[in-house]
Protein backbone atom coordinates (compact mmCIF):
# COMPACT_ATOMS: atom_id res chain seq x y z
CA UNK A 1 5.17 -25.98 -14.17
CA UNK A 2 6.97 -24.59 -17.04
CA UNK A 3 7.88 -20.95 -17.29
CA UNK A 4 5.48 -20.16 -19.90
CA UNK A 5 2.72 -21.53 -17.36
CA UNK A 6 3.96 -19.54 -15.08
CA UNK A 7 1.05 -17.06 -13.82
CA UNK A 8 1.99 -13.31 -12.87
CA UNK A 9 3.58 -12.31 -9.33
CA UNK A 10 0.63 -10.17 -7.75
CA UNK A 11 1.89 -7.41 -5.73
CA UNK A 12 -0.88 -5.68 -3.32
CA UNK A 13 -0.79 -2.00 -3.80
CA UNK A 14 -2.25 -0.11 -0.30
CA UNK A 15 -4.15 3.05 -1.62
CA UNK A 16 -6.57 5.00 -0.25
CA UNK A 17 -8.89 5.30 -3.76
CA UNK A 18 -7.71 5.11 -7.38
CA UNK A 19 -8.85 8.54 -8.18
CA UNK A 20 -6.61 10.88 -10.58
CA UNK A 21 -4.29 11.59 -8.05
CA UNK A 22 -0.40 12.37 -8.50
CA UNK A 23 0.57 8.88 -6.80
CA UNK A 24 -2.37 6.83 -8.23
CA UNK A 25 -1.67 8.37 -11.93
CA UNK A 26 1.85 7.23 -11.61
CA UNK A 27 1.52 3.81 -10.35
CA UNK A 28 -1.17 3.23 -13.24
CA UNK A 29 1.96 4.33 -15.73
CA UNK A 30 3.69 1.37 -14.23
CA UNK A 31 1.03 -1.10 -14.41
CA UNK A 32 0.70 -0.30 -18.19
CA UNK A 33 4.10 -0.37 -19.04
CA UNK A 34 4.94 -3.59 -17.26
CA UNK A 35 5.47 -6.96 -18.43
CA UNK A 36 2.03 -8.41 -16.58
CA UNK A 37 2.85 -11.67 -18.09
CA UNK A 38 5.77 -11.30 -15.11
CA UNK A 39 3.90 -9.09 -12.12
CA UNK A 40 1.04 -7.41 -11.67
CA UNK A 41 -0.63 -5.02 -8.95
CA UNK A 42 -3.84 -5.73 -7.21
CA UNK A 43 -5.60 -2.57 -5.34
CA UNK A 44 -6.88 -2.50 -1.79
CA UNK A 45 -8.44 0.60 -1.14
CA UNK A 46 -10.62 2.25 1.96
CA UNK A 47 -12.44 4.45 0.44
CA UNK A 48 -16.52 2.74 -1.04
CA UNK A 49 -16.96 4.78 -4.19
CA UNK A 50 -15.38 3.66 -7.18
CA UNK A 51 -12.00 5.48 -8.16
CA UNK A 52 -11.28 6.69 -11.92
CA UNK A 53 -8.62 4.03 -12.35
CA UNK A 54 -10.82 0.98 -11.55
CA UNK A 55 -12.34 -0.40 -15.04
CA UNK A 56 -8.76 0.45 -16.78
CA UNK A 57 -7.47 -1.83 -13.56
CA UNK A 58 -9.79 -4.30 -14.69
CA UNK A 59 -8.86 -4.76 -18.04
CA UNK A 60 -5.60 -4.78 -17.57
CA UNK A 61 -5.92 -8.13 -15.36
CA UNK A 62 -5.62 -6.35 -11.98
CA UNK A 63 -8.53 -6.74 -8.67
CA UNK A 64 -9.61 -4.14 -6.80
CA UNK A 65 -10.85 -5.07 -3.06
CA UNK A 66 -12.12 -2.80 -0.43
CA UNK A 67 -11.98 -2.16 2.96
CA UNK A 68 -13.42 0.11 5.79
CA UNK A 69 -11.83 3.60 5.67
CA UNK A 70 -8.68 4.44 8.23
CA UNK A 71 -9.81 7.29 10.02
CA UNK A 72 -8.96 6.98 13.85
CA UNK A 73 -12.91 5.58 14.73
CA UNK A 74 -12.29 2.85 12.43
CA UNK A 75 -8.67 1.33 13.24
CA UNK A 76 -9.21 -1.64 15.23
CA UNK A 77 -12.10 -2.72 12.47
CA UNK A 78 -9.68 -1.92 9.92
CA UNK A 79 -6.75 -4.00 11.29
CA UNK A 80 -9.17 -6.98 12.18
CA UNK A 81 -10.62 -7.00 8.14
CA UNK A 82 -7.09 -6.61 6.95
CA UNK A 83 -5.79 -9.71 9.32
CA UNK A 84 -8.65 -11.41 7.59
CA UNK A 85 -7.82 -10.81 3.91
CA UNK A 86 -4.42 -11.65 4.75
CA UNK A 87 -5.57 -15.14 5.47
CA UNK A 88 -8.17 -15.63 2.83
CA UNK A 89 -5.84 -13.99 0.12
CA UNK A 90 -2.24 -15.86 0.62
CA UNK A 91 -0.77 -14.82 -2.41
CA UNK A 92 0.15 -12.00 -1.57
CA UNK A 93 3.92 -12.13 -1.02
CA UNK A 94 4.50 -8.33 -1.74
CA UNK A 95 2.69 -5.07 -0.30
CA UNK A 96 3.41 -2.16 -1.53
CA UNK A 97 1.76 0.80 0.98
CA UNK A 98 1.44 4.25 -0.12
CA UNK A 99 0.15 4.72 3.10
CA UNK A 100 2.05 7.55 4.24
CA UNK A 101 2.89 6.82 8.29
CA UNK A 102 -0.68 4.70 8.46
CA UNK A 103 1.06 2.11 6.80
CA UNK A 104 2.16 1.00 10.25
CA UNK A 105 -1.11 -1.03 10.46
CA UNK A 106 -0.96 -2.91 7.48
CA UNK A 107 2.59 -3.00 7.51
CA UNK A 108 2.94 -4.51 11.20
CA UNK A 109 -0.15 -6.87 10.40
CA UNK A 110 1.44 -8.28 6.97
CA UNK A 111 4.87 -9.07 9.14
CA UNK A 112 3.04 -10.89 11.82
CA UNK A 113 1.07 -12.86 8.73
CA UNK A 114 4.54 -13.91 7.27
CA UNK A 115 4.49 -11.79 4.10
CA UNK A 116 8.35 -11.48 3.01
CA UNK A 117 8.25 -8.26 1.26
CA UNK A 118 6.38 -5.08 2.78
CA UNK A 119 7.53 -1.96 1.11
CA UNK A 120 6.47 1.43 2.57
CA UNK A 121 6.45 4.48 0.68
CA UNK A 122 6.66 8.04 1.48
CA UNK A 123 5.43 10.80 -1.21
CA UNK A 124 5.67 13.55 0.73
CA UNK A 125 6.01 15.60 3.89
CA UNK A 126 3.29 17.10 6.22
CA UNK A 127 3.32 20.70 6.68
CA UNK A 128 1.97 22.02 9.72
CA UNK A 129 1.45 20.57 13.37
CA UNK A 130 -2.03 19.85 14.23
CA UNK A 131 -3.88 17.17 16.31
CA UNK A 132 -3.31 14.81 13.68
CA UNK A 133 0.20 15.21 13.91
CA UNK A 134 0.42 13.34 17.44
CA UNK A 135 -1.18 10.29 15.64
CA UNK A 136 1.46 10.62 12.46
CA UNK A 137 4.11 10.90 14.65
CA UNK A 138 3.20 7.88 17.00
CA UNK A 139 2.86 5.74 13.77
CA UNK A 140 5.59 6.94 11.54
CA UNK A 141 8.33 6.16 14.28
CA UNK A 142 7.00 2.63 14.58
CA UNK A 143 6.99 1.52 11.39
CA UNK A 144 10.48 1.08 10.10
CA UNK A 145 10.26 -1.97 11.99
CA UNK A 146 8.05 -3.92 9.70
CA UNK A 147 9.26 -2.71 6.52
CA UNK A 148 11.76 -5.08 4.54
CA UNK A 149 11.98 -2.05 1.52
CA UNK A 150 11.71 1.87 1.07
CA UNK A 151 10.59 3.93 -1.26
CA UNK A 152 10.53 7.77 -1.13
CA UNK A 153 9.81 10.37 -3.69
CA UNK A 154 12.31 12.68 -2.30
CA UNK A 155 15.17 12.78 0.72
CA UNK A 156 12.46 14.98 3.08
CA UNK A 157 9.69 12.35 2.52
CA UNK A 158 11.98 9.46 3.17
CA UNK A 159 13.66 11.19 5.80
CA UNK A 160 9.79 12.17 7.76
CA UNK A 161 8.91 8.83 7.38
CA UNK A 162 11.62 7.49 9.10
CA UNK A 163 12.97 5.51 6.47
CA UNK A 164 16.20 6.57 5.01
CA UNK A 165 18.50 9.40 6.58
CA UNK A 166 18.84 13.54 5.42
């Protein structure tokens, strides 16, 4: 295969919907601006209605898949149907989660599949302790294990997500 034959790397972006959001609106600046003769992103989200940022996906050569939301009730389904598109979708040698700490699931599930690159990335830092923080905490000290690269918007977001020091 020569290099001009050469199709795209796909990298799987983890989001929760592709809605207008502060994260969503900048990863759609870098899916315009990139060379998507080189890489491109593909979306799995949890959430069933269609975000803003589908159709422009779309057109610009990305997919957008969906799965069962990640609220607590739904975990075990949601780490059995991501095992599955794991196995079904194989080209997928980079995941990039902007899971927050819930990217321990697909995170842990993509190492145990064999993908080489699993990137988590932090945006920002909870404020407040609630009921929901036992869970983030629980799953934000786990992950580091299965992550080969870190991103962070900021020291305090990389630093609550475990994944590079203050």
């Amino acid at each position: 295969m020569s290099v001009t034959d050469r199709r795209p790397e796909r990298v799987l972006v983890l989001d929760t919907v592709m809605d207008r959001g502060g994260a969503e609106s900048i990863t759609m600046n870098y899916l315009r601006a990139m060379d998507r003769t080189q890489v491109t992103y593909d979306f799995l989200v949890n959430r069933e209605y269609k975000g803003a940022y589908e159709d422009e996906i779309e057109r610009l050569g990305g997919r957008v898949y969906r799965m069962c939301p990640m609220y607590p009730q739904f975990f075990p389904r949601y780490k059995r149907e991501f095992r599955a598109f794991l196995r079904s979708h194989p080209e997928y040698r980079i995941i990039h989660s902007n899971l927050e700490e819930r990217s321990y699931f697909p995170l842990r599930i993509a190492y145990e599949e064999g993908v080489p690159v699993r990137i988590a990335h932090a945006h920002n830092r909870p404020v407040g302790y609630d009921l929901k923080s036992l869970f983030r905490e629980y799953f934000r000290l786990r992950l580091p294990r299965y992550v080969t690269h870190r991103f962070a918007c900021g020291p305090e977001a990389g630093a609550w997500l475990a994944l590079i020091p203050i």
